[in-house]
C-alpha atoms as a PDB file:
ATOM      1  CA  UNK A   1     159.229  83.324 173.965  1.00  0.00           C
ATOM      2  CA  UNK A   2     157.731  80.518 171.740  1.00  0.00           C
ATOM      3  CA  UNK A   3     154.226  81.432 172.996  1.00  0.00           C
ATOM      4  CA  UNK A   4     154.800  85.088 172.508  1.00  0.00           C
ATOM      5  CA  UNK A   5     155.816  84.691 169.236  1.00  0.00           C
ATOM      6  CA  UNK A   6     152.580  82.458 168.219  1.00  0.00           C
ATOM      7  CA  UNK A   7     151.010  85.236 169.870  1.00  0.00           C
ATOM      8  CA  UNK A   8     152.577  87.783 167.969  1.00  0.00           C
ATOM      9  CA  UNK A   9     151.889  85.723 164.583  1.00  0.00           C
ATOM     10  CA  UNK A  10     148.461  85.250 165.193  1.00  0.00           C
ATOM     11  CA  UNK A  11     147.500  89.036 165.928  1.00  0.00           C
ATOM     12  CA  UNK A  12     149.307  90.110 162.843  1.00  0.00           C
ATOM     13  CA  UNK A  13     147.368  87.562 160.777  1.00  0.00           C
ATOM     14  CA  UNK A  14     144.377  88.845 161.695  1.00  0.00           C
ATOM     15  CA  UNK A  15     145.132  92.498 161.809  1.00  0.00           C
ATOM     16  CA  UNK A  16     146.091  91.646 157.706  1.00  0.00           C
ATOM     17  CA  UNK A  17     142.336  90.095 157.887  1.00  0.00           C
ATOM     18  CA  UNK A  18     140.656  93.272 158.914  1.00  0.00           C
ATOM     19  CA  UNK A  19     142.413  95.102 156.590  1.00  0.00           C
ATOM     20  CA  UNK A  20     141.653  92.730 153.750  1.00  0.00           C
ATOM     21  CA  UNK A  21     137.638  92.790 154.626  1.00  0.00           C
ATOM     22  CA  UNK A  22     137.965  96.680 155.317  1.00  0.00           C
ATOM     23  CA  UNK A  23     139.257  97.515 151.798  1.00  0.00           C
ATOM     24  CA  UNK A  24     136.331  95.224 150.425  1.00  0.00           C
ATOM     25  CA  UNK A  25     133.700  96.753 152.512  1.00  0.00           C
ATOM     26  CA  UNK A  26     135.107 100.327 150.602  1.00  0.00           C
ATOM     27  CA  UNK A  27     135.098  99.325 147.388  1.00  0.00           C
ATOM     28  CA  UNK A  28     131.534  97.768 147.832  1.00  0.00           C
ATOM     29  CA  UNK A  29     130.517 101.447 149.246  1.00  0.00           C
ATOM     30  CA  UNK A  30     132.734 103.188 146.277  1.00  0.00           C
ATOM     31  CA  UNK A  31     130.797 101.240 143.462  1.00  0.00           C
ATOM     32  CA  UNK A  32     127.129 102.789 142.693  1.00  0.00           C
ATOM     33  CA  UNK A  33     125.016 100.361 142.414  1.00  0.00           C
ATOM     34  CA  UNK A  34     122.279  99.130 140.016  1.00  0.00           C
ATOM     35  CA  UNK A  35     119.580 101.022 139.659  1.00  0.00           C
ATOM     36  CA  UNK A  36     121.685 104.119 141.298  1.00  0.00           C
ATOM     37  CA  UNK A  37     118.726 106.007 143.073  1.00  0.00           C
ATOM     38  CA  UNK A  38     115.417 104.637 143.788  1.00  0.00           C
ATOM     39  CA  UNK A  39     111.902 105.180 141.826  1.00  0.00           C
ATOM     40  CA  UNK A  40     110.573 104.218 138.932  1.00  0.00           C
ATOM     41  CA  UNK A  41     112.546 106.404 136.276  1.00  0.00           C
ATOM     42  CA  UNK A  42     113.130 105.870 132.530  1.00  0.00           C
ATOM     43  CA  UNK A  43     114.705 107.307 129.286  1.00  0.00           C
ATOM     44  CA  UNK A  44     117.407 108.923 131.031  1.00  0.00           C
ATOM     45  CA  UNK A  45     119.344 111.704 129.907  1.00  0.00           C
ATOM     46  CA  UNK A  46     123.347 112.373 131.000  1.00  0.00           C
ATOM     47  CA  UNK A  47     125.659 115.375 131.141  1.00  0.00           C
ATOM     48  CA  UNK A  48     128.029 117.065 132.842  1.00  0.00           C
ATOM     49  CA  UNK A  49     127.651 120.399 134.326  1.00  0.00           C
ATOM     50  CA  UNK A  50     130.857 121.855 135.875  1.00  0.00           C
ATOM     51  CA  UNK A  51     132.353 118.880 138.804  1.00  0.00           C
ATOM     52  CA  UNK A  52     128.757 117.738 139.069  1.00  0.00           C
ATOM     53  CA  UNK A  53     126.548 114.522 136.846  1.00  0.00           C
ATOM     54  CA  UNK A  54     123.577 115.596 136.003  1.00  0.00           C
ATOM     55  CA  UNK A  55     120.469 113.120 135.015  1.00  0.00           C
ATOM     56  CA  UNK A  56     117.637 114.217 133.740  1.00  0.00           C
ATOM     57  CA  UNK A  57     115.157 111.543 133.538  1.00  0.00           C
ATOM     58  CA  UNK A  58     111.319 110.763 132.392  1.00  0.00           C
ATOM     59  CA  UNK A  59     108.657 110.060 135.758  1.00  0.00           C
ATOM     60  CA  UNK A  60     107.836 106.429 134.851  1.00  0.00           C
ATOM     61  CA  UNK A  61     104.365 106.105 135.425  1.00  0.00           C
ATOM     62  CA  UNK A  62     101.118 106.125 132.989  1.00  0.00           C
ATOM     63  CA  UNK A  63     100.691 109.024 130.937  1.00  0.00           C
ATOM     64  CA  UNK A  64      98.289 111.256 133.072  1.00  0.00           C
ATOM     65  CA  UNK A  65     100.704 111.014 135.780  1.00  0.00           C
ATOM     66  CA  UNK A  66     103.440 111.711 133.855  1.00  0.00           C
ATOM     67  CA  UNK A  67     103.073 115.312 134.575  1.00  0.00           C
ATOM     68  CA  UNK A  68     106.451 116.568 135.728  1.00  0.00           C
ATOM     69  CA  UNK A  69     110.363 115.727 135.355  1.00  0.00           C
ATOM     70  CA  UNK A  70     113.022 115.443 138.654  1.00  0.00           C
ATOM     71  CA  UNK A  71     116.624 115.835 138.196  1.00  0.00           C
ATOM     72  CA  UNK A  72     119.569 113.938 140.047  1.00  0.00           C
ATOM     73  CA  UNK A  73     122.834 115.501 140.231  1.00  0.00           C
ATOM     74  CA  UNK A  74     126.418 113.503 142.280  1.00  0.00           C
ATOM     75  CA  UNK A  75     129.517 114.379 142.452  1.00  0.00           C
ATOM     76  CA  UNK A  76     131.295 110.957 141.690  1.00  0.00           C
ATOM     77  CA  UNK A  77     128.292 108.593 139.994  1.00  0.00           C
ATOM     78  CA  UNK A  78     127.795 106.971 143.709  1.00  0.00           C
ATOM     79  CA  UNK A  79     126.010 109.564 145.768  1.00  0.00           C
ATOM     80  CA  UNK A  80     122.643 110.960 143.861  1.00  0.00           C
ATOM     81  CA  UNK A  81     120.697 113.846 145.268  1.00  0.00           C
ATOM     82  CA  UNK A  82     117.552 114.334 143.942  1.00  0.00           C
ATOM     83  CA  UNK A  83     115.800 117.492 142.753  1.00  0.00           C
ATOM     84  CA  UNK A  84     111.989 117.183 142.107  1.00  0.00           C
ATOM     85  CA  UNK A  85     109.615 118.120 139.797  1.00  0.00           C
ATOM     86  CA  UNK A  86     112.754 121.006 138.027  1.00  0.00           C
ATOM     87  CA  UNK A  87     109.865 120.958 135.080  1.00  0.00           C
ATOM     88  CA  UNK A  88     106.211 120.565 135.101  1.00  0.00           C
ATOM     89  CA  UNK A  89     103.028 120.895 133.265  1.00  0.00           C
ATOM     90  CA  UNK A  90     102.366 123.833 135.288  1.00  0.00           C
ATOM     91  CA  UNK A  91     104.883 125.844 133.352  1.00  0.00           C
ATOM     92  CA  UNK A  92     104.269 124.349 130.287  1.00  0.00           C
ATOM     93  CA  UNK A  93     100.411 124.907 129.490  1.00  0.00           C
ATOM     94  CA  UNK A  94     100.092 123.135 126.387  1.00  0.00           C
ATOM     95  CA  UNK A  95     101.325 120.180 128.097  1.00  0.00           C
ATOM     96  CA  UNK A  96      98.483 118.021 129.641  1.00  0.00           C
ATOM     97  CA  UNK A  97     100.154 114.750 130.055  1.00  0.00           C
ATOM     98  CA  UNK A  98     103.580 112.337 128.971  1.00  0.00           C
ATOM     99  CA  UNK A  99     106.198 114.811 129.828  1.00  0.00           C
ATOM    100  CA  UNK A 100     109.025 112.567 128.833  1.00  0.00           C
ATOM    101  CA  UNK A 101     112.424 111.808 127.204  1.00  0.00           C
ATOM    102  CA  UNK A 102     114.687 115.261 127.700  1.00  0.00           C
ATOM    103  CA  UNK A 103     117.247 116.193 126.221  1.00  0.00           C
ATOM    104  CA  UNK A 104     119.835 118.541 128.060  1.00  0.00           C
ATOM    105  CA  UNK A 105     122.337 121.525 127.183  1.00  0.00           C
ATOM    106  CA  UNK A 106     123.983 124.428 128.757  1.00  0.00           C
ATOM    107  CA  UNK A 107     125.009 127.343 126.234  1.00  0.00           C
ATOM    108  CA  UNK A 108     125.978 131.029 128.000  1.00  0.00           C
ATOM    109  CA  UNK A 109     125.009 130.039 131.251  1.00  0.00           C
ATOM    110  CA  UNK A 110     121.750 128.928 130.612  1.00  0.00           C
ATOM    111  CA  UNK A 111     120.314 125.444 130.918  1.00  0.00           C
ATOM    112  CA  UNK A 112     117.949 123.999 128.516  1.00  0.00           C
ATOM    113  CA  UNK A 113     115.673 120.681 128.452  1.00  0.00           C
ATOM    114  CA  UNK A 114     114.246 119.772 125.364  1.00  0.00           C
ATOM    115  CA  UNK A 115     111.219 117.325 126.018  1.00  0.00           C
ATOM    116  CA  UNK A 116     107.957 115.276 124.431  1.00  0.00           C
ATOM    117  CA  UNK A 117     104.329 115.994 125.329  1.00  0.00           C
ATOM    118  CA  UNK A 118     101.099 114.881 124.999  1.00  0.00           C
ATOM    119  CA  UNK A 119     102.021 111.018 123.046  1.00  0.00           C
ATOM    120  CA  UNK A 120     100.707 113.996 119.936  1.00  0.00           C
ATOM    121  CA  UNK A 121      98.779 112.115 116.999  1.00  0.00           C
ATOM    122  CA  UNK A 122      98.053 114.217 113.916  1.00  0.00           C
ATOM    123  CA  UNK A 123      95.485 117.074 114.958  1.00  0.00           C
ATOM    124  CA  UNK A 124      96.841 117.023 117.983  1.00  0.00           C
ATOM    125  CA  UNK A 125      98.618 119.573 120.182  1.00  0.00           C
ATOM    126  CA  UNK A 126     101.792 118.403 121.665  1.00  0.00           C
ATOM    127  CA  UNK A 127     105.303 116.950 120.654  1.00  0.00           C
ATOM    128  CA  UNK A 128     108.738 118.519 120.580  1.00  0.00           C
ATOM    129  CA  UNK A 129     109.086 121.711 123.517  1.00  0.00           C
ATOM    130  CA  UNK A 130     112.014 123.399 125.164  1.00  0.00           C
ATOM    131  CA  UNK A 131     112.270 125.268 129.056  1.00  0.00           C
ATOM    132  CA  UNK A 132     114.919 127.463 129.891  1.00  0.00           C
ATOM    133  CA  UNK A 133     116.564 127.890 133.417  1.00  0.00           C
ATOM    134  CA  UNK A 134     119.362 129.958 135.021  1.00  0.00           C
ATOM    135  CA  UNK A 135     120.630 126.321 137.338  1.00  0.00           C
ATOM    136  CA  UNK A 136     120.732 122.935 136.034  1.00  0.00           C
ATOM    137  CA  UNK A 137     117.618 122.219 138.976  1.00  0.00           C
ATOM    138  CA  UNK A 138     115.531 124.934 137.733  1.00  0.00           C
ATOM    139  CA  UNK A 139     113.281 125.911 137.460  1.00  0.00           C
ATOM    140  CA  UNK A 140     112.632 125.525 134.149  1.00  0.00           C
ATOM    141  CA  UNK A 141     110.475 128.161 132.283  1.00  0.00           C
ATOM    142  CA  UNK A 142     108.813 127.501 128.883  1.00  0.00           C
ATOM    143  CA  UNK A 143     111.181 129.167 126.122  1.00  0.00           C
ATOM    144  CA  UNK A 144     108.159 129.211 123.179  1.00  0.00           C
ATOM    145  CA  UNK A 145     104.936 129.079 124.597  1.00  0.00           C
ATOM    146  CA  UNK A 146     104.267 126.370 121.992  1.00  0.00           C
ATOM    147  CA  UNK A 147     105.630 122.979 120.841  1.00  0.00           C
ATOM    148  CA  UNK A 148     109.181 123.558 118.507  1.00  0.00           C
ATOM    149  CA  UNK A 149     107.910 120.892 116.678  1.00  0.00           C
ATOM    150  CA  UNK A 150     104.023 119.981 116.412  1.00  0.00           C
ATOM    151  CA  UNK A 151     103.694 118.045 113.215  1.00  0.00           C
ATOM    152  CA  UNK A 152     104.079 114.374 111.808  1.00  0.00           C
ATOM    153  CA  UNK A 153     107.123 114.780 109.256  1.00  0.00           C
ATOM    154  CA  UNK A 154     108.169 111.459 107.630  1.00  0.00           C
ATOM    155  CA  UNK A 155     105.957 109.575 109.974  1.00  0.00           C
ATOM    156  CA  UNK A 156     108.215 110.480 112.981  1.00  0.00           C
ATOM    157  CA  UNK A 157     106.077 111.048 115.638  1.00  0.00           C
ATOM    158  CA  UNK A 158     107.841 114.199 117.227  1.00  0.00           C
ATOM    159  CA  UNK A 159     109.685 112.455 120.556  1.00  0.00           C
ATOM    160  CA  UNK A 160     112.364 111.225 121.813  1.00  0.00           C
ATOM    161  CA  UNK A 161     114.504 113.786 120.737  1.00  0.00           C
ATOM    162  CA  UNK A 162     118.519 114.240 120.943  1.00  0.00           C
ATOM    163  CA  UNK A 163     120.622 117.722 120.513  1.00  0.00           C
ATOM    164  CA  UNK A 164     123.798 117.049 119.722  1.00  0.00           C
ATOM    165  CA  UNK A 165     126.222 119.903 119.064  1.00  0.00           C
ATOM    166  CA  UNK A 166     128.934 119.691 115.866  1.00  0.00           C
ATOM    167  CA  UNK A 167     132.391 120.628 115.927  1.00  0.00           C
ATOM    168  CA  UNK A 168     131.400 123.854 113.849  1.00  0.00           C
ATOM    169  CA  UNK A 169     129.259 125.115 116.490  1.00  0.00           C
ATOM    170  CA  UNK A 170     125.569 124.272 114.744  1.00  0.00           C
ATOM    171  CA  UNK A 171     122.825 122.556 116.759  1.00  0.00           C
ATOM    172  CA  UNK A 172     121.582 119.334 115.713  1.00  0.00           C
ATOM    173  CA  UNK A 173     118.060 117.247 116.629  1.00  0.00           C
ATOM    174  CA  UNK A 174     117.918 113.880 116.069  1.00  0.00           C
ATOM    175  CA  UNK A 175     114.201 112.578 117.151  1.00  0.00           C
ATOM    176  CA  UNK A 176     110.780 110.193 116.145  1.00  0.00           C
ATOM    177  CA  UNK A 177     108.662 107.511 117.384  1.00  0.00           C
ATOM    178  CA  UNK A 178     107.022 104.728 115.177  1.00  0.00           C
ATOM    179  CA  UNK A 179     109.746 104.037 113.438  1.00  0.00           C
ATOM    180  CA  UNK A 180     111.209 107.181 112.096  1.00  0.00           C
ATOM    181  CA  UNK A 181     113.768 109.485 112.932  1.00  0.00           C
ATOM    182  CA  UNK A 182     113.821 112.798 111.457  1.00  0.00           C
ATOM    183  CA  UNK A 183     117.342 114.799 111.938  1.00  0.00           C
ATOM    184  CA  UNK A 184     116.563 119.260 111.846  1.00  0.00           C
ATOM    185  CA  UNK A 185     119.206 122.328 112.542  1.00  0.00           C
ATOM    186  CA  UNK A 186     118.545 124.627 114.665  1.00  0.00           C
ATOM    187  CA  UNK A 187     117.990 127.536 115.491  1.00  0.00           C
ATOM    188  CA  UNK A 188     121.428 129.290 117.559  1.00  0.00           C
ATOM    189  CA  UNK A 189     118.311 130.653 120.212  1.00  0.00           C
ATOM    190  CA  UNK A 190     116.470 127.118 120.353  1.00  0.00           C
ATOM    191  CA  UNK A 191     113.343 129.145 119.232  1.00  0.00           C
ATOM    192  CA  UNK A 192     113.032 127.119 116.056  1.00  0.00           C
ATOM    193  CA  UNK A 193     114.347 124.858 113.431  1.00  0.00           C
ATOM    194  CA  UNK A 194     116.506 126.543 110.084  1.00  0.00           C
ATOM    195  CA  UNK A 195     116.953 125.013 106.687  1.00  0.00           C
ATOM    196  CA  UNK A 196     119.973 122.918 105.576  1.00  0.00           C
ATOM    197  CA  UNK A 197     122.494 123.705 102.673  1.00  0.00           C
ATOM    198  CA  UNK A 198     119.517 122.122 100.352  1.00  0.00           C
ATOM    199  CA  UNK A 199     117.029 124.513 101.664  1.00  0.00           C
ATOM    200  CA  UNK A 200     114.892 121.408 103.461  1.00  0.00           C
ATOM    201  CA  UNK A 201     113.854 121.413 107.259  1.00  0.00           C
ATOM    202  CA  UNK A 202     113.647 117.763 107.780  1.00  0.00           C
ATOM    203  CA  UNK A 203     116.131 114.716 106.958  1.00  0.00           C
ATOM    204  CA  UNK A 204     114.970 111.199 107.513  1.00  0.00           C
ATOM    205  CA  UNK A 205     117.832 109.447 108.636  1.00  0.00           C
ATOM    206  CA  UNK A 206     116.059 106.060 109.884  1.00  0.00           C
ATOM    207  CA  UNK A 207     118.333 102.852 110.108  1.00  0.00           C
ATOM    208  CA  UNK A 208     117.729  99.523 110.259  1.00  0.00           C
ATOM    209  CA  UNK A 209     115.600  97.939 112.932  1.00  0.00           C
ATOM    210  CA  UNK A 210     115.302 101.911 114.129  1.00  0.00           C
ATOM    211  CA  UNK A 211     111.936 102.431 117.050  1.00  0.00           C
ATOM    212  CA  UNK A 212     112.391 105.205 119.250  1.00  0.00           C
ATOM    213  CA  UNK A 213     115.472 106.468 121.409  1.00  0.00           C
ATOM    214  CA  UNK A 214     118.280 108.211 119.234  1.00  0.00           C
ATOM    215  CA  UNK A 215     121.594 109.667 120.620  1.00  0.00           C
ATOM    216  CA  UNK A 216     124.819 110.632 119.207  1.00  0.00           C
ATOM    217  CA  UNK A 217     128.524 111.011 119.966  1.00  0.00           C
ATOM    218  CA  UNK A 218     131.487 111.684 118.095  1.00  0.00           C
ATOM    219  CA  UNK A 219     134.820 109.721 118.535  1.00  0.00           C
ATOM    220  CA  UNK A 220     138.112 109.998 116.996  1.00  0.00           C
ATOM    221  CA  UNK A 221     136.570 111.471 113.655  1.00  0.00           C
ATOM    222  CA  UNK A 222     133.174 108.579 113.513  1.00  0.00           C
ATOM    223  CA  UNK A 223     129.864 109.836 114.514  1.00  0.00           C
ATOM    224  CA  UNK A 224     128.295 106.924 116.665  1.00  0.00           C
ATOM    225  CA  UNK A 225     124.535 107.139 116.155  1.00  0.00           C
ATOM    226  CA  UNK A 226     122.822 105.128 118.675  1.00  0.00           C
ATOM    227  CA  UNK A 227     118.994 104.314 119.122  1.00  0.00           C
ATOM    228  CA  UNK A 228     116.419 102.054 120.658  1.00  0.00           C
ATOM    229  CA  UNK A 229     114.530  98.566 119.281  1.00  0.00           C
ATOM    230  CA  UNK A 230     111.622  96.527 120.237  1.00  0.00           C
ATOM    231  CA  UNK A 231     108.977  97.437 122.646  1.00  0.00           C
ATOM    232  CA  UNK A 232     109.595  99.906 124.963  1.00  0.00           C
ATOM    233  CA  UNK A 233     107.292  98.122 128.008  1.00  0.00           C
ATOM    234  CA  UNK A 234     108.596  94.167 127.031  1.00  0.00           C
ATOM    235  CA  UNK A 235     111.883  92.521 127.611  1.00  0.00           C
ATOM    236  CA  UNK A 236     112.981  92.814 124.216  1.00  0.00           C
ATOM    237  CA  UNK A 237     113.857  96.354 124.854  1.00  0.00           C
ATOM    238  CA  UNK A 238     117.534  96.996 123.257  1.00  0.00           C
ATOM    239  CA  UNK A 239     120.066  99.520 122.173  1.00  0.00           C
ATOM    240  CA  UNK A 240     121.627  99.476 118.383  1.00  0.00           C
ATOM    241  CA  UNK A 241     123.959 101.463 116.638  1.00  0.00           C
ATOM    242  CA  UNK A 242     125.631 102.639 113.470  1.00  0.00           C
ATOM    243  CA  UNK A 243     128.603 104.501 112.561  1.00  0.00           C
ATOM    244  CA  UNK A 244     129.557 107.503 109.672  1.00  0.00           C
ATOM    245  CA  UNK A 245     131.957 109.920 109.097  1.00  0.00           C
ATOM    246  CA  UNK A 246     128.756 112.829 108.669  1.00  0.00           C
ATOM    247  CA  UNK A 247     126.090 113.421 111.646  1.00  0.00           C
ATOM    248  CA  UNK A 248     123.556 113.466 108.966  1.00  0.00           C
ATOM    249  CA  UNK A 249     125.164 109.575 107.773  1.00  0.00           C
ATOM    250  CA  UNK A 250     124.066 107.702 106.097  1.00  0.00           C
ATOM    251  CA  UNK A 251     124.108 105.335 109.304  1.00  0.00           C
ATOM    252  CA  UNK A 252     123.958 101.309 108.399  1.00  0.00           C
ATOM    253  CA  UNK A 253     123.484  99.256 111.489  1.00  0.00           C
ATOM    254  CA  UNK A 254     126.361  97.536 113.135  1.00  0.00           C
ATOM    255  CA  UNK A 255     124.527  95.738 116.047  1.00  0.00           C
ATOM    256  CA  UNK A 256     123.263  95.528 119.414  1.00  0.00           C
ATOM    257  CA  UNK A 257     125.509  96.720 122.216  1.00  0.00           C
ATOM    258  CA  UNK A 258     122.835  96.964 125.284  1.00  0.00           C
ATOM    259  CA  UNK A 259     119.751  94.373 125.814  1.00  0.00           C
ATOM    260  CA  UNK A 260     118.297  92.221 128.814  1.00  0.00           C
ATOM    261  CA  UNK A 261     120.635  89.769 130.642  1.00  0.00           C
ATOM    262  CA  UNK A 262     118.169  87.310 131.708  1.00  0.00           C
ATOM    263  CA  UNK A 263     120.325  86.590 135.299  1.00  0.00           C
ATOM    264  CA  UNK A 264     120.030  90.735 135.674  1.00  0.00           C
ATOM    265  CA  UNK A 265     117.371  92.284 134.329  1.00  0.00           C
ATOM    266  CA  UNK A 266     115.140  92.692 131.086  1.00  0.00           C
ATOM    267  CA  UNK A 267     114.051  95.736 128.729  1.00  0.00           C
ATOM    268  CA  UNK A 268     117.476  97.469 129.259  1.00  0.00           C
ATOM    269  CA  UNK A 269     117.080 100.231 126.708  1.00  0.00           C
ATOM    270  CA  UNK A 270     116.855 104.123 125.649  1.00  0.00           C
ATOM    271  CA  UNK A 271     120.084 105.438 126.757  1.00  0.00           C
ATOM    272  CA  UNK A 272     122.432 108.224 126.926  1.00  0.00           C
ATOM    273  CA  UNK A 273     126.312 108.741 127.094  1.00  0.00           C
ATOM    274  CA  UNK A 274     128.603 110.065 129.790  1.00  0.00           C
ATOM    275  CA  UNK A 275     132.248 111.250 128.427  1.00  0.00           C
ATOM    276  CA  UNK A 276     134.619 111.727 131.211  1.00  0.00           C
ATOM    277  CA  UNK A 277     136.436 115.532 130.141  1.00  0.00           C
ATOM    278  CA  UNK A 278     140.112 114.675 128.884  1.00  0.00           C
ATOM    279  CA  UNK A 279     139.885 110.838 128.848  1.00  0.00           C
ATOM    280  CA  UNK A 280     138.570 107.938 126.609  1.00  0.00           C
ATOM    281  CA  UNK A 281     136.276 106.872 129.106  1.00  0.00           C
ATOM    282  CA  UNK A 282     132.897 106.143 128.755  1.00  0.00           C
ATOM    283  CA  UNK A 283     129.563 105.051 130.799  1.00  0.00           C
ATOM    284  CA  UNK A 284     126.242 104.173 129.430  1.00  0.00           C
ATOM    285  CA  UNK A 285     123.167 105.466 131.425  1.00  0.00           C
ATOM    286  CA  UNK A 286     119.956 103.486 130.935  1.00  0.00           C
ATOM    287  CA  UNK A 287     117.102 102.299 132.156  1.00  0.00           C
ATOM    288  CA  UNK A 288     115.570  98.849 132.331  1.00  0.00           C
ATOM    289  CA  UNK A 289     112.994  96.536 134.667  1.00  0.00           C
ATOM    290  CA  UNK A 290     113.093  94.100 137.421  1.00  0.00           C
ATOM    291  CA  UNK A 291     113.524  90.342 136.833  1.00  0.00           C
ATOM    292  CA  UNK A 292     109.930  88.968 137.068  1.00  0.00           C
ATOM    293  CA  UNK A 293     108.115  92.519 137.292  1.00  0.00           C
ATOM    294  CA  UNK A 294     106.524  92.325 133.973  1.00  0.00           C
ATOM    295  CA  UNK A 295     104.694  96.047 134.655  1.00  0.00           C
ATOM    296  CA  UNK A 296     105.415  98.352 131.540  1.00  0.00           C
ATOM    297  CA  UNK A 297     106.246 101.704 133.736  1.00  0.00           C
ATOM    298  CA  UNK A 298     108.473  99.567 136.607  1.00  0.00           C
ATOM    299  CA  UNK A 299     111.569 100.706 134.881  1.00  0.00           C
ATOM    300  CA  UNK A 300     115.108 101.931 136.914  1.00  0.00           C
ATOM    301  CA  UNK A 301     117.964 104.039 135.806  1.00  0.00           C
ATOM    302  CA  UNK A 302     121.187 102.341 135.418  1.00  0.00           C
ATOM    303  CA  UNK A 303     124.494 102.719 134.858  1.00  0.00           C
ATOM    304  CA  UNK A 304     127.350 100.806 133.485  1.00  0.00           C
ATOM    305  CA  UNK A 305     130.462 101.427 131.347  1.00  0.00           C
ATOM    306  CA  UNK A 306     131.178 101.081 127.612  1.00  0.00           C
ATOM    307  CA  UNK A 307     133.961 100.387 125.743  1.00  0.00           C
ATOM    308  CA  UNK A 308     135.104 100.141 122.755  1.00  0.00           C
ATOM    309  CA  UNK A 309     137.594  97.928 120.559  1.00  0.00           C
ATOM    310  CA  UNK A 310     140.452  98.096 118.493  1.00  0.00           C
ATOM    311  CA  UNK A 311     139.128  98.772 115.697  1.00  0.00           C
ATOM    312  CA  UNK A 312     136.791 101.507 116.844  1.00  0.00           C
ATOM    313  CA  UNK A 313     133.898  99.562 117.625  1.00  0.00           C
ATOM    314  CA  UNK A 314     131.116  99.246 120.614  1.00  0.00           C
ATOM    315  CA  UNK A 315     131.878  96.088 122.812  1.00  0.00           C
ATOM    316  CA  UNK A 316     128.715  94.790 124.120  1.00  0.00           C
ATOM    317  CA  UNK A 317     127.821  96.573 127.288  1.00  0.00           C
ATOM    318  CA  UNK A 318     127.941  93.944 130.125  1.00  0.00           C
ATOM    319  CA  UNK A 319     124.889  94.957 132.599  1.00  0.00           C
ATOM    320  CA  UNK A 320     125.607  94.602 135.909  1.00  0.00           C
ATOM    321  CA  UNK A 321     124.130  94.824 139.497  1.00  0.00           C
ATOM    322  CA  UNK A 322     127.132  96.606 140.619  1.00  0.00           C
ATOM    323  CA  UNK A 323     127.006  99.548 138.291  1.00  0.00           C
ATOM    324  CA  UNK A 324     130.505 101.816 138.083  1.00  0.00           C
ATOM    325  CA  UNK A 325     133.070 102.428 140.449  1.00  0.00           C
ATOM    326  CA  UNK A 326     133.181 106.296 142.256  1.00  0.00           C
ATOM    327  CA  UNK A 327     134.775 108.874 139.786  1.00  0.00           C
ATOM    328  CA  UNK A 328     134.780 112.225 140.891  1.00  0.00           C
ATOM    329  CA  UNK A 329     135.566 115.102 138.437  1.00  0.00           C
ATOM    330  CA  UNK A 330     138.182 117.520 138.873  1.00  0.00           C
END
């Protein structure tokens, strides 16, 4: 009886073992992962479509190559399928190169991506376009023909832009390079950009420290404008933001919520936001390079959550090698 019983301990102790090292081995495979699908990827853009996460990235790689845009879409932020090349430069003919940074809507059942082309100077053709499709993979069709935006306004180059849509139903784009970002309404068809109340086209909203990168969101009554500092292919790479009542601000800088973690990764920068429908729960999509790979393009899409405090501000985002936990949509 004595032996049976030692017998009987012993199996039950390790039965409670596999169980333990089972549920570890499924969380490990319910977490995502950092970078969450494989390829060099940057400037990633988030939404939701339906019970599906969309990403819309740009094709890291130099600019001639840079010729076309894939899309990932999962079902719980774990399991990415990807959809190649959902825009290229064959549908868009003014575009010869640097297809990069989209931005991403649905409005009537139609799917839009708003992109940069060309790295335009002045004289140049190139900058600011938008491509229509009936799915969010494609494929996307060329809504204009033309850039929507061609031209050097308040020395914003014309990239990098964000559409952000206001409470009263009007479409905002926040975008610019060099330094500058430039805030227009438009048009309800995306075919162009209207005037404001003032009768002007363009606002400069730059704030401090401001390079590239802006996105928006709106919580609890603040507008969170967020945007990208330092060089875009060093380590330095970061994410700022400010905060304001208006989504035309002003926006003063509060500080730096995403940047390199030097036991992680380096150049963690121009984001986007994913709201979970219903909930105060937020994750910050990103990209950001390999420790020791020093190449400009080597850059990965990442994911990670963000939080914010009591008093309504952005915690420092904590970058991880784990990424987010599996959260499907219902």
């Amino acid at each position: 009886m004595k032996k049976k019983s030692t017998f009987n301990v012993s199996f039950i102790f390790l039965l409670t073992v596999l169980i333990i090292v089972n549920k570890a081995n499924a969380q490990t495979k319910e977490m995502s992962g950092n970078p969450i699908f494989s390829g060099w990827y940057a400037d990633p853009e988030a939404t939701i479509y339906g019970n599906q996460y969309w990403i819309y990235p740009t094709y890291s790689a130099k600019y001639e190559d840079q010729v076309f845009m894939d899309a990932f879409s999962s079902p719980d932020l774990v399991h990415w399928t990807k959809h190649h090349s959902v825009l290229d430069t064959s549908e868009i003919h003014w575009a010869k190169k640097a297809m990069w940074a989209p931005a991403v809507l649905e409005k009537k059942g139609k799917y839009y991506i708003f992109f940069g082309a060309n790295d335009v100077h002045p004289g140049e053709v190139g900058g600011i376009g938008v491509a229509v499709a009936d799915h969010p993979a494609g494929p996307f069709k060329d809504l204009l023909g033309k850039p929507l935006i061609n031209k050097i306004v308040n020395g914003a180059q014309p990239i990098d832009q964000f559409v952000y849509k206001n409470d009263d139903g009007s479409y905002y784009m926040f975008y610019g390079g060099w330094g500058h970002c430039n805030v227009v309404k438009l048009k309800s068809d995306f075919t162009g950009i209207q005037p404001f109340a003032d009768g002007t086209y363009y606002k400069e909203i730059t704030p401090k420290n401001y390079v590239e990168g802006p996105c928006m969101l709106k919580r609890k009554g603040i507008y969170y404008f967020m945007w990208s500092e330092g060089g875009w292919g060093g380590p330095n790479y970061r994410v700022a933001y400010a905060m304001s009542k208006s989504p035309l601000g002003p926006f003063k800088r509060v500080g730096v919520i995403l940047q390199q973690d030097p036991s992680i990764a380096t150049g963690a920068g121009h984001h986007s936001v994913i709201k979970i429908p219903g909930k105060d729960k937020y994750y910050i999509v990103y990209h950001r390079r390999p420790l020791g790979d020093d190449k400009a393009n080597d850059r990965q899409v990442c994911i990670d959550e963000m939080h914010f405090d009591k008093d309504g501000k952005i915690a420092p985002v904590k970058i991880t090698k784990e990424g987010v936990k599996e959260h499907k949509l219902k």
